[in-house]
N, C-alpha and C. Protein backbone atom coordinates (compact mmCIF):
# COMPACT_ATOMS: atom_id res chain seq x y z
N UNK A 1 -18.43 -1.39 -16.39
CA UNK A 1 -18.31 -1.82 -15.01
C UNK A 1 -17.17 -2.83 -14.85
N UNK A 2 -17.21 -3.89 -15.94
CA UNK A 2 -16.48 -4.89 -15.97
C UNK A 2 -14.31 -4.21 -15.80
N UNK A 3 -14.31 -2.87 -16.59
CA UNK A 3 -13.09 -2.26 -16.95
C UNK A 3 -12.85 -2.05 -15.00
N UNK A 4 -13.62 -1.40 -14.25
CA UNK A 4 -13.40 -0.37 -13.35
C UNK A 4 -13.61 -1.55 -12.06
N UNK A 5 -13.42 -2.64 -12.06
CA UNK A 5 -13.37 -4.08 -11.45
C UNK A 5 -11.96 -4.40 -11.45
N UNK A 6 -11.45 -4.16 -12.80
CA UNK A 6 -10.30 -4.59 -13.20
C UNK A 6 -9.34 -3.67 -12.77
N UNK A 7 -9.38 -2.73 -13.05
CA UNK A 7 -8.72 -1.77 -12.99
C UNK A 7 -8.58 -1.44 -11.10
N UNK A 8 -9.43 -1.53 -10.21
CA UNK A 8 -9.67 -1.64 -9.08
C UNK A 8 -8.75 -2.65 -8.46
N UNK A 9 -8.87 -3.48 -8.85
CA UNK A 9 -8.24 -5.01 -8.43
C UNK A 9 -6.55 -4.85 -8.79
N UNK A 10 -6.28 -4.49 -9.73
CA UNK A 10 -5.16 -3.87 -10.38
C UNK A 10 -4.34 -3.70 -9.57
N UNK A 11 -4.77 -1.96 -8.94
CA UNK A 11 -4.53 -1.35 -8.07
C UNK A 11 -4.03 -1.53 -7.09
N UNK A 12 -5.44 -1.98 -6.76
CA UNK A 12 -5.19 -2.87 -4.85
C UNK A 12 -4.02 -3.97 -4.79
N UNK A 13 -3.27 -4.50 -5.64
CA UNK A 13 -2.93 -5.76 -5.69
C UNK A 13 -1.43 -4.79 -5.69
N UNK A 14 -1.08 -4.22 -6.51
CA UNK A 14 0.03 -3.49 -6.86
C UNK A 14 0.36 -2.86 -5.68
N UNK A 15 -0.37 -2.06 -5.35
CA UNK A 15 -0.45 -1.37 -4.00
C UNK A 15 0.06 -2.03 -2.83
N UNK A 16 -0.69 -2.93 -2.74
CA UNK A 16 -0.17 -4.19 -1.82
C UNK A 16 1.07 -4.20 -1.56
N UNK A 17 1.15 -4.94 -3.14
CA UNK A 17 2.72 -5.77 -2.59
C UNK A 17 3.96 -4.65 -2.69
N UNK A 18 3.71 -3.28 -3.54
CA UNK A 18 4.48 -2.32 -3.21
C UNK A 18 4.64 -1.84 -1.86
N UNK A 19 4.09 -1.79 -1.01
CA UNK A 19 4.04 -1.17 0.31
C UNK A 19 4.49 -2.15 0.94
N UNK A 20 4.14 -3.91 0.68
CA UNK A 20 4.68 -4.67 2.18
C UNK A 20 6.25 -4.66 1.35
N UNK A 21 6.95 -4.26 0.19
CA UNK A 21 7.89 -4.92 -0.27
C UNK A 21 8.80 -3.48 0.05
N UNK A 22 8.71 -2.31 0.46
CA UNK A 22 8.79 -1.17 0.57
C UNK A 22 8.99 -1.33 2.31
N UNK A 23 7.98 -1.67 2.84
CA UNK A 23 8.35 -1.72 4.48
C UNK A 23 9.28 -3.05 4.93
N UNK A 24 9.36 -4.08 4.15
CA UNK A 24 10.19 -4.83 4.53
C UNK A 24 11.49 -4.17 4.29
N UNK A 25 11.60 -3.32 3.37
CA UNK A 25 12.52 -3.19 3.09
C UNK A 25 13.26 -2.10 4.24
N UNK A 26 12.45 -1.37 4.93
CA UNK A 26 12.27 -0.36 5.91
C UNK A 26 12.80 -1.18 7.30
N UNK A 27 11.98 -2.56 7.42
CA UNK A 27 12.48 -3.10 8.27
C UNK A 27 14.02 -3.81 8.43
N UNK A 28 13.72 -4.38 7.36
CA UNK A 28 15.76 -4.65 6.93
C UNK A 28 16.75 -3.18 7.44
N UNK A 29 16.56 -2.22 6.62
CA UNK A 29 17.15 -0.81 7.17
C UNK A 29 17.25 -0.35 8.96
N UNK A 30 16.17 -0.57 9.50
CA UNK A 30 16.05 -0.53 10.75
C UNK A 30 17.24 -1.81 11.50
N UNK A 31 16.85 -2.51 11.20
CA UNK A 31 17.52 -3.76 11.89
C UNK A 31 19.41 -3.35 11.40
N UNK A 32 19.67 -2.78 10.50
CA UNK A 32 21.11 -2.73 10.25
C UNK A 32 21.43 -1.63 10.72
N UNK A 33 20.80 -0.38 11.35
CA UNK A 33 21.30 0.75 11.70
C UNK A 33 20.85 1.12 13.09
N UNK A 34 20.20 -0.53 13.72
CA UNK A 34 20.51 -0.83 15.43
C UNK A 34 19.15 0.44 15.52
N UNK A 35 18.31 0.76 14.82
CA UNK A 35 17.16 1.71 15.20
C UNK A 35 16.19 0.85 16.71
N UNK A 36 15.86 1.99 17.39
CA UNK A 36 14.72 1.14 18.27
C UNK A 36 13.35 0.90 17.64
N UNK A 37 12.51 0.28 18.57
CA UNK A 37 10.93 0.06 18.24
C UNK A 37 10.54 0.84 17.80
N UNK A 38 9.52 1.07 16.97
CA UNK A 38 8.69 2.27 16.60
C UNK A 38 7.25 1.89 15.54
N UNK A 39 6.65 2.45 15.43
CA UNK A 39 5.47 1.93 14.56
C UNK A 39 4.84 2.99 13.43
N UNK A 40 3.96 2.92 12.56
CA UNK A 40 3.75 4.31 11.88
C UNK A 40 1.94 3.44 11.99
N UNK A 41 1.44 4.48 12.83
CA UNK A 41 -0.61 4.78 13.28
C UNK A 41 -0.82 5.67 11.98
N UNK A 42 -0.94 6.00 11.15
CA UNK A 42 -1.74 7.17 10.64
C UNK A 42 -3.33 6.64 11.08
N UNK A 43 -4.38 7.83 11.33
CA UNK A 43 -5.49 7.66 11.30
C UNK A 43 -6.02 6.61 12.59
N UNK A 44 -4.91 6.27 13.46
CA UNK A 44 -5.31 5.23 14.30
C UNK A 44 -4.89 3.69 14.32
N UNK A 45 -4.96 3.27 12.45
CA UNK A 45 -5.00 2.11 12.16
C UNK A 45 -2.94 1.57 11.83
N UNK A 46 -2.92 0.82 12.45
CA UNK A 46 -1.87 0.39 12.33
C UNK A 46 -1.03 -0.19 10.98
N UNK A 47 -0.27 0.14 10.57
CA UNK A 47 0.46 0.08 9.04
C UNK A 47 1.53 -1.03 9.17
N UNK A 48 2.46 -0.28 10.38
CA UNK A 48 3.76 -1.24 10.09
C UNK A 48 4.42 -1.11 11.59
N UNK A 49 4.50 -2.13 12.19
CA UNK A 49 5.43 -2.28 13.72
C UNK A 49 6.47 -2.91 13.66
N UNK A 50 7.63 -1.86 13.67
CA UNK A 50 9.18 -2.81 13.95
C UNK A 50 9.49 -2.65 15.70
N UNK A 51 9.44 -3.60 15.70
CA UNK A 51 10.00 -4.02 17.06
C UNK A 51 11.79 -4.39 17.38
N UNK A 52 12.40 -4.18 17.88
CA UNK A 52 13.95 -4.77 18.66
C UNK A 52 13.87 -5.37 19.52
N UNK A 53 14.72 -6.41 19.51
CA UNK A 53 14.57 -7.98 20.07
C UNK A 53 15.89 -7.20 20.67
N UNK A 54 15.97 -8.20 21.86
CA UNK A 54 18.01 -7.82 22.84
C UNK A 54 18.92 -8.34 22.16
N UNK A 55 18.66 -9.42 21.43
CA UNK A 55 19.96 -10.26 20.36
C UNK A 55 20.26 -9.93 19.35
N UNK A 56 19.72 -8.85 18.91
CA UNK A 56 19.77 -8.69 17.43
C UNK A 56 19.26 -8.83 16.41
N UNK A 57 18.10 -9.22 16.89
CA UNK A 57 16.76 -9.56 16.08
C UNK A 57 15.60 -8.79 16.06
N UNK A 58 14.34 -8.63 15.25
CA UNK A 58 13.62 -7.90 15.07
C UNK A 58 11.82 -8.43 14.88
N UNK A 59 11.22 -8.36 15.09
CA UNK A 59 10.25 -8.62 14.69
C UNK A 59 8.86 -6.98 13.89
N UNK A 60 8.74 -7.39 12.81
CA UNK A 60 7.67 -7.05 11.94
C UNK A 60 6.24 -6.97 12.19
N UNK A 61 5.67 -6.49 12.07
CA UNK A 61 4.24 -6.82 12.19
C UNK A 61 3.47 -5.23 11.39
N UNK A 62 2.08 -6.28 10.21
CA UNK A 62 2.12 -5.39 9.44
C UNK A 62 0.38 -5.55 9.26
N UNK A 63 -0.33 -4.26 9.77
CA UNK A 63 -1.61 -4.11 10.52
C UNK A 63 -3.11 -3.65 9.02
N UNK A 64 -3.77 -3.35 9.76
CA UNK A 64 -5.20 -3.26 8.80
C UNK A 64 -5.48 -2.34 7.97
N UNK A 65 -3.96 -1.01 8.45
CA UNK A 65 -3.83 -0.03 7.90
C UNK A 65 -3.17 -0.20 6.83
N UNK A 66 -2.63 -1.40 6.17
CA UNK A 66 -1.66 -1.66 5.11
C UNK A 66 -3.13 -2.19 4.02
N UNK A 67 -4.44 -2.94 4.34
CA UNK A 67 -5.29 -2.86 3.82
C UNK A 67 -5.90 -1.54 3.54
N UNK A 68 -5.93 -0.90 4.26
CA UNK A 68 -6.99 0.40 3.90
C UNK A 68 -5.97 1.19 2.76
N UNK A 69 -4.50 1.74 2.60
CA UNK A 69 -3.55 1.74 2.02
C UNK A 69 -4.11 1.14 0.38
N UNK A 70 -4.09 0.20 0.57
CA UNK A 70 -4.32 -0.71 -0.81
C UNK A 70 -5.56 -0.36 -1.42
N UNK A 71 -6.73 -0.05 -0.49
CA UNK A 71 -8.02 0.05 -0.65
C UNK A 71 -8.37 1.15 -1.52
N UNK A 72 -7.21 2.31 -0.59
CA UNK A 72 -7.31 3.61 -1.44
C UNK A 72 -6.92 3.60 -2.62
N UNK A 73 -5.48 2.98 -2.80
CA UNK A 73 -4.92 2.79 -4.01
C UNK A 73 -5.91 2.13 -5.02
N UNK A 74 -6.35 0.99 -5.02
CA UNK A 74 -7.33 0.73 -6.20
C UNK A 74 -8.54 1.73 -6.57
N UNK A 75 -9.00 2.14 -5.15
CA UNK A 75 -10.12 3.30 -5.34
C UNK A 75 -9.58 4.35 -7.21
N UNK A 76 -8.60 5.05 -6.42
CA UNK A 76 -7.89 6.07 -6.57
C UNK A 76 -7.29 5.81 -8.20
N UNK A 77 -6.78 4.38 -8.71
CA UNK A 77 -6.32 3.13 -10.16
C UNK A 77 -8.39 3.34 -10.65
N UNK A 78 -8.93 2.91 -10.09
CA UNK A 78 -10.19 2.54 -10.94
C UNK A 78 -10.70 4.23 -11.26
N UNK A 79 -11.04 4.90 -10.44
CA UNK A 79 -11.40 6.73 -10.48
C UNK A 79 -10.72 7.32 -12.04
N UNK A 80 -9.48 7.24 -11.93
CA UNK A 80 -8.32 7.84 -12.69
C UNK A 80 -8.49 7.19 -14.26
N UNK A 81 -9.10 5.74 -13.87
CA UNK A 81 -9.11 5.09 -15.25
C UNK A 81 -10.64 5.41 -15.66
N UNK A 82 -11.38 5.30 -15.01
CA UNK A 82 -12.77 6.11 -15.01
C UNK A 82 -13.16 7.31 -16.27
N UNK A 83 -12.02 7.99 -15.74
CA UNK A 83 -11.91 9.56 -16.09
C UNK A 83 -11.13 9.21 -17.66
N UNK A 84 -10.06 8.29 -17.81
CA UNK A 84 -9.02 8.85 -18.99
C UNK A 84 -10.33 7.79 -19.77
N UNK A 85 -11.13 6.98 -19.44
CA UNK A 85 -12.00 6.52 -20.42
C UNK A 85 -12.64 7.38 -20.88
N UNK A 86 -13.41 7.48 -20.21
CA UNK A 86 -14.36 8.89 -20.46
C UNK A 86 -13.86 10.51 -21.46
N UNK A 87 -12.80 10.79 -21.36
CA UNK A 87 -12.10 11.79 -21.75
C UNK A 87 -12.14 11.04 -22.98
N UNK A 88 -11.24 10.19 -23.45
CA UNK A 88 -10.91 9.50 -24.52
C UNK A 88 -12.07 8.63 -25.49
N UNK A 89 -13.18 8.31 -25.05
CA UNK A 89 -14.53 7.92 -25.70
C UNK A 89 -14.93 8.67 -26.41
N UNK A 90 -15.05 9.94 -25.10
CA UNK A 90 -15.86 11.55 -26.11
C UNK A 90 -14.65 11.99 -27.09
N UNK A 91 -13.75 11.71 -27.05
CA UNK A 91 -12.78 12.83 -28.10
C UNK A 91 -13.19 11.37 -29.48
N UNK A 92 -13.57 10.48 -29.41
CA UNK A 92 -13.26 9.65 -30.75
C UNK A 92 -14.58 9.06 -30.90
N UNK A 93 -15.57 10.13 -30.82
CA UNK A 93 -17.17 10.21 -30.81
C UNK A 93 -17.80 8.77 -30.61
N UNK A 94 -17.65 7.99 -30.05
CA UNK A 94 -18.26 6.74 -29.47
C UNK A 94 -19.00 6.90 -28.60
């Protein structure tokens, strides 16, 4: 239990900061190629809102859907590690 905690947490954490470090980076891109507003809903829940300011400025905003994102990801890190334990226990008769 203690492994699939870890491994969970892992995940989620990695996940995280890959995605806000990934959309900032999305937002930087936007802001240099003069893009308008736009947002990405999957499922309803809000991920990532770039906004255009009139001066040249931008504002970010980064929603509950960037949690659920992460949520899956550790799900998905703990499952996977789940499995290669399991596979790998039984092959070395423990």
């Amino acid at each position: 239990m203690k492994k699939m905690v870890i491994s969970f947490t892992a995940g989620f954490v990695l996940i995280l900061i890959g995605s806000v470090i990934a959309l900032m980076g999305l937002g930087v891109y936007s802001d240099m190629n003069n893009f308008g507003s736009f947002s990405w809903r999957p499922l309803g829940l809000t991920v990532f809102r770039y906004e255009a300011m009139a001066e040249g400025g931008h504002l970010l905003h980064f929603g509950l859907g960037l949690l659920l994102i992460a949520l899956l990801g550790g799900f998905v890190n703990s499952s996977l590690s789940a499995v290669l334990h399991k596979a790998f226990s039984e092959g070395t008769g423990r």
